[in-house]
Protein backbone atom coordinates (compact mmCIF):
# COMPACT_ATOMS: atom_id res chain seq x y z
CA UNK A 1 108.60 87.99 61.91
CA UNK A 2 107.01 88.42 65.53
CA UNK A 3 104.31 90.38 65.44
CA UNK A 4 103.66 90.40 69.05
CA UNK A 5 107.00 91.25 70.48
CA UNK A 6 107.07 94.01 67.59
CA UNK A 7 103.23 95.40 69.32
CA UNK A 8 104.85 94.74 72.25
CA UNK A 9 107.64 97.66 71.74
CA UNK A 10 105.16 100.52 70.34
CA UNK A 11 103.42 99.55 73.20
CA UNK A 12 106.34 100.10 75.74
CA UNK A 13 106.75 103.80 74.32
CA UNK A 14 102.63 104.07 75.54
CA UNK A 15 98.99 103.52 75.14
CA UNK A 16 97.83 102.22 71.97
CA UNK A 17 94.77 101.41 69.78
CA UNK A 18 94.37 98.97 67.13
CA UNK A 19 94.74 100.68 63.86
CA UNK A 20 97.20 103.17 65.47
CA UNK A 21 99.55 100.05 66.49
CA UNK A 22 99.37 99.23 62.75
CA UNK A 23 100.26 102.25 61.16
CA UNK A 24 103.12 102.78 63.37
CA UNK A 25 104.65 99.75 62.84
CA UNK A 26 104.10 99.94 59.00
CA UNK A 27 106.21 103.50 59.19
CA UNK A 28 108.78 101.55 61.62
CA UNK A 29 108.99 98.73 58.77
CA UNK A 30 108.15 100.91 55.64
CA UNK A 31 105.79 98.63 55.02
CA UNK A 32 107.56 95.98 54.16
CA UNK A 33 105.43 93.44 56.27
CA UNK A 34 102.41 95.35 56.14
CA UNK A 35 99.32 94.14 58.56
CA UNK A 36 95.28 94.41 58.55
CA UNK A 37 93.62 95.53 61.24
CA UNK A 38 91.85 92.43 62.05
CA UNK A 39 95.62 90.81 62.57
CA UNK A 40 96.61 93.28 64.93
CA UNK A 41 93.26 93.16 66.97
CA UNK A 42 94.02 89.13 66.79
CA UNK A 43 97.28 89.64 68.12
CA UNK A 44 96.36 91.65 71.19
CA UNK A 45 93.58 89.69 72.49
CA UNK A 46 96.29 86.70 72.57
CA UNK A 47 98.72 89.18 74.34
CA UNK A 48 95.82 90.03 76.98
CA UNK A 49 95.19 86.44 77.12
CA UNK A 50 98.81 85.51 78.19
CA UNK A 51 99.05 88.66 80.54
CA UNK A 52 101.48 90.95 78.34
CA UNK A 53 99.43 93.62 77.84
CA UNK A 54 95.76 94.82 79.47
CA UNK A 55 93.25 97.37 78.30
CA UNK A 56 93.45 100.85 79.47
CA UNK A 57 90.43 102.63 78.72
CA UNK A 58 89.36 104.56 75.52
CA UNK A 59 90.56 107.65 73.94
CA UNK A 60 89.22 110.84 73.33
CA UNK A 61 87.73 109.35 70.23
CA UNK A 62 86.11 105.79 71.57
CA UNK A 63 89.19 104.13 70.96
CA UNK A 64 90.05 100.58 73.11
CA UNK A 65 93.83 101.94 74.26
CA UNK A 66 95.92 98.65 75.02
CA UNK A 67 99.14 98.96 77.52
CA UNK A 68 102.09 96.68 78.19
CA UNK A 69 101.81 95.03 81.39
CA UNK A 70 105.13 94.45 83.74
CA UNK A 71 104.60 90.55 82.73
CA UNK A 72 105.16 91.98 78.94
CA UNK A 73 107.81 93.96 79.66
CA UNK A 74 109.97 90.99 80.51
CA UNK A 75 109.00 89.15 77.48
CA UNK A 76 110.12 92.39 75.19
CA UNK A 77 113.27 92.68 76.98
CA UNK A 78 114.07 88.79 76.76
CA UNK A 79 113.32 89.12 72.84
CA UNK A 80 115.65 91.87 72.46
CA UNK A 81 118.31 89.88 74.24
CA UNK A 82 117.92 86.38 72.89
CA UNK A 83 119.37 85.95 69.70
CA UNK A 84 117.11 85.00 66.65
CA UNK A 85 117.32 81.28 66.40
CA UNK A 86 118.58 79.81 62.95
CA UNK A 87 118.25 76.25 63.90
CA UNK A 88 115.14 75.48 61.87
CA UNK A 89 115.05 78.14 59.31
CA UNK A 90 111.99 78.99 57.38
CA UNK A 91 111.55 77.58 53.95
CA UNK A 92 112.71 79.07 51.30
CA UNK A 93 110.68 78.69 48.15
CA UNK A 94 113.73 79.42 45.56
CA UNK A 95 115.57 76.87 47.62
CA UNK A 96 112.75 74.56 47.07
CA UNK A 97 112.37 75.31 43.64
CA UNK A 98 116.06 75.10 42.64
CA UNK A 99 116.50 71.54 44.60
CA UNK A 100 113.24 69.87 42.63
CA UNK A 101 114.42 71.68 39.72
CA UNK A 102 117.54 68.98 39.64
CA UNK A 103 117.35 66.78 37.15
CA UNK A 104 113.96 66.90 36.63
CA UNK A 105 112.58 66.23 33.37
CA UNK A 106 111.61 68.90 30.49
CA UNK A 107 113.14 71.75 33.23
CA UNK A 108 116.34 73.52 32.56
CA UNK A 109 117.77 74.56 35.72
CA UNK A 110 119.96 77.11 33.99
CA UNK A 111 117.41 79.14 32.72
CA UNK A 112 115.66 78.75 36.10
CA UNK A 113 118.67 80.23 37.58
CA UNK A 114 119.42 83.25 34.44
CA UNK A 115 115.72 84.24 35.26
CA UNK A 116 115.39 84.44 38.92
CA UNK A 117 119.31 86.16 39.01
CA UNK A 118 117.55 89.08 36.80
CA UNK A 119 114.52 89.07 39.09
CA UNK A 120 116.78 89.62 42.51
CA UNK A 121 119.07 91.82 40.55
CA UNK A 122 115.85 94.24 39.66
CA UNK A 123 114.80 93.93 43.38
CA UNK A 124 118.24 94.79 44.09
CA UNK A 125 118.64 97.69 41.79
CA UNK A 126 114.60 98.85 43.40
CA UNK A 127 115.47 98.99 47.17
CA UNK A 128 118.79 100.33 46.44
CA UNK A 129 116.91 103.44 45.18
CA UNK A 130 115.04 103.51 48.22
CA UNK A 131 117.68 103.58 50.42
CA UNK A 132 119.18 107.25 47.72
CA UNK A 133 115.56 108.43 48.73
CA UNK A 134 116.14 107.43 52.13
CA UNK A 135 119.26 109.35 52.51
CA UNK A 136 118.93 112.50 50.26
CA UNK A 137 117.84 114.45 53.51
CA UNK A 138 119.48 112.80 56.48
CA UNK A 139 117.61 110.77 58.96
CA UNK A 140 116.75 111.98 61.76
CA UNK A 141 113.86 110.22 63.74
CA UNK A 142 113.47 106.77 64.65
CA UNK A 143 111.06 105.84 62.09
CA UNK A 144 113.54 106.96 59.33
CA UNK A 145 116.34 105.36 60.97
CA UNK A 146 114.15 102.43 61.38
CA UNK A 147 113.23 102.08 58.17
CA UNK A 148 116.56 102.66 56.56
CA UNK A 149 117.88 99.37 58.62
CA UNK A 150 115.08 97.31 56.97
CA UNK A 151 115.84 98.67 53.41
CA UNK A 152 119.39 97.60 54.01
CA UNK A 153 118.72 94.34 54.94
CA UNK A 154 116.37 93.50 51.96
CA UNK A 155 119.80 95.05 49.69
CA UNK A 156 122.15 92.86 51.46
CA UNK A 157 119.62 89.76 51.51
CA UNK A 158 119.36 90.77 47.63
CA UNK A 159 123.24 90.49 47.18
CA UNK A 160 123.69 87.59 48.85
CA UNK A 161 120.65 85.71 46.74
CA UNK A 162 122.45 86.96 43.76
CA UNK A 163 126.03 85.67 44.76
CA UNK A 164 124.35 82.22 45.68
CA UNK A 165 122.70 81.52 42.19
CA UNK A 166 125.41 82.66 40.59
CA UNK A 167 127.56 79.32 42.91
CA UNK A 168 124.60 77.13 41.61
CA UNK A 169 125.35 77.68 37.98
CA UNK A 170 129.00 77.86 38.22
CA UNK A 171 128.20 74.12 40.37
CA UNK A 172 125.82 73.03 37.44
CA UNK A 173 128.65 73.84 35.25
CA UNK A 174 131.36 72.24 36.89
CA UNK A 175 129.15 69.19 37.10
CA UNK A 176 128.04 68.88 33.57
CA UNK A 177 131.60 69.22 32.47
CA UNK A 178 132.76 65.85 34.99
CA UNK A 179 129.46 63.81 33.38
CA UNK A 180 130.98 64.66 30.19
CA UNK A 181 134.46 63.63 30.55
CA UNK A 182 133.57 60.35 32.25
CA UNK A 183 134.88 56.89 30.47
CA UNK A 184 132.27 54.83 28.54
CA UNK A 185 131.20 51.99 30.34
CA UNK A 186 133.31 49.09 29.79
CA UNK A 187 130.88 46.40 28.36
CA UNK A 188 129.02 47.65 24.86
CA UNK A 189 125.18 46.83 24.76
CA UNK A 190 122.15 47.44 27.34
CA UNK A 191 122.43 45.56 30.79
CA UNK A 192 120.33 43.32 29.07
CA UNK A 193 122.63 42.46 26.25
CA UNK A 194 125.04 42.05 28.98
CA UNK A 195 123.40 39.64 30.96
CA UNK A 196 122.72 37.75 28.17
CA UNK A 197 126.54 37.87 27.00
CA UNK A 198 127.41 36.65 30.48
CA UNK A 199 125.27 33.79 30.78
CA UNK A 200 126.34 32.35 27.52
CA UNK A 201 129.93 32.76 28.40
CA UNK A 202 129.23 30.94 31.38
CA UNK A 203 127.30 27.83 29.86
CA UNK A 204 130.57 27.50 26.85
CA UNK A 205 132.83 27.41 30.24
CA UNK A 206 130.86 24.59 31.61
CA UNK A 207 130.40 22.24 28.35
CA UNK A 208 134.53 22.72 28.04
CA UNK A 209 134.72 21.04 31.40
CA UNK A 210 132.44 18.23 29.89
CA UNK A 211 134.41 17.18 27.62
């Protein structure tokens, strides 16, 4: 999530303070990434530092009012327009989890899986009722609309979480049932044993020869 090219836009519609940057972009997002003050702040001293936005005197209440400068302007337009990069995507911690999960010991992966499926399916089932909220009275400003986008997204990211655990058990499945049907290995005994069968085998071979 950019924080500074999301400023950035409420700033583009006009002058802005801190806390008033926040809530606005925690009614754009329905505070689904919600921010502290002291983040925001952060973020704009870095965005006056690089020229994107400048300080624009106070409000009617003492309030430091921040605008976008034309410099920032070009970097919010070049955001909009340059697609969000998937090359190195962010880590994923049920990715994570699932991958160490494999074959290690005392863990079963399946009940790994059964558990987070009715975890994402709840989440699912939660933001799907937003979105019936959302859309009992029809949307009609930007913040609604916004908002409505972002619960959308966290249903379809839902869906698709739930589709790919249920291809990692139907995978764990398919797997256990090849280790199962697999021939016993040919030679009885540990690979001690074996060794040991060998090299005695070898040393009758050799005192035939002898004689």
């Amino acid at each position: 999530m950019s924080i500074r090219h999301g400023l950035l836009a409420l700033l583009e519609r006009g002058p802005r303070y801190g806390s008033q940057l926040r809530t606005e972009f925690e009614s754009r997002t329905g505070s689904t990434w919600p921010l502290n003050v002291g983040q925001v702040y952060t973020t704009l001293s870095r965005l006056e530092r690089d020229g994107l936005v400048a300080q624009d005197g106070e409000d009617d209440a003492g309030h430091a009012l921040y605008s976008i400068t034309d410099e920032g302007r070009v970097e919010l337009r070049n955001w909009f327009e340059t697609p969000v990069d998937r090359a190195n995507p962010p880590r994923d911690e049920l990715a994570i989890k699932l991958a160490m999960a494999v074959g290690a010991p005392g863990v079963d992966i399946r009940a790994v899986i059964q558990s987070q499926r009715g975890h994402t399916l709840k989440a699912m089932q939660d933001y799907t009722r937003l979105k019936a909220r959302a859309l009992a009275d029809v949307p009609t400003n930007r913040d609604e609309v916004a908002w409505l986008l972002v619960v959308e997204q966290l249903i379809f990211q839902a869906e698709a979480e739930a589709r790919w655990l249920d291809h990692c058990e139907s995978r764990l499945v398919r797997l256990a049932e090849a280790a199962a049907t697999e021939p016993a290995a040919r030679t009885p005994g540990t690979p001690a044993e074996r060794r040991s069968a060998k090299a005695g085998g070898a040393g009758g071979a050799r005192m035939g020869t002898r004689r």
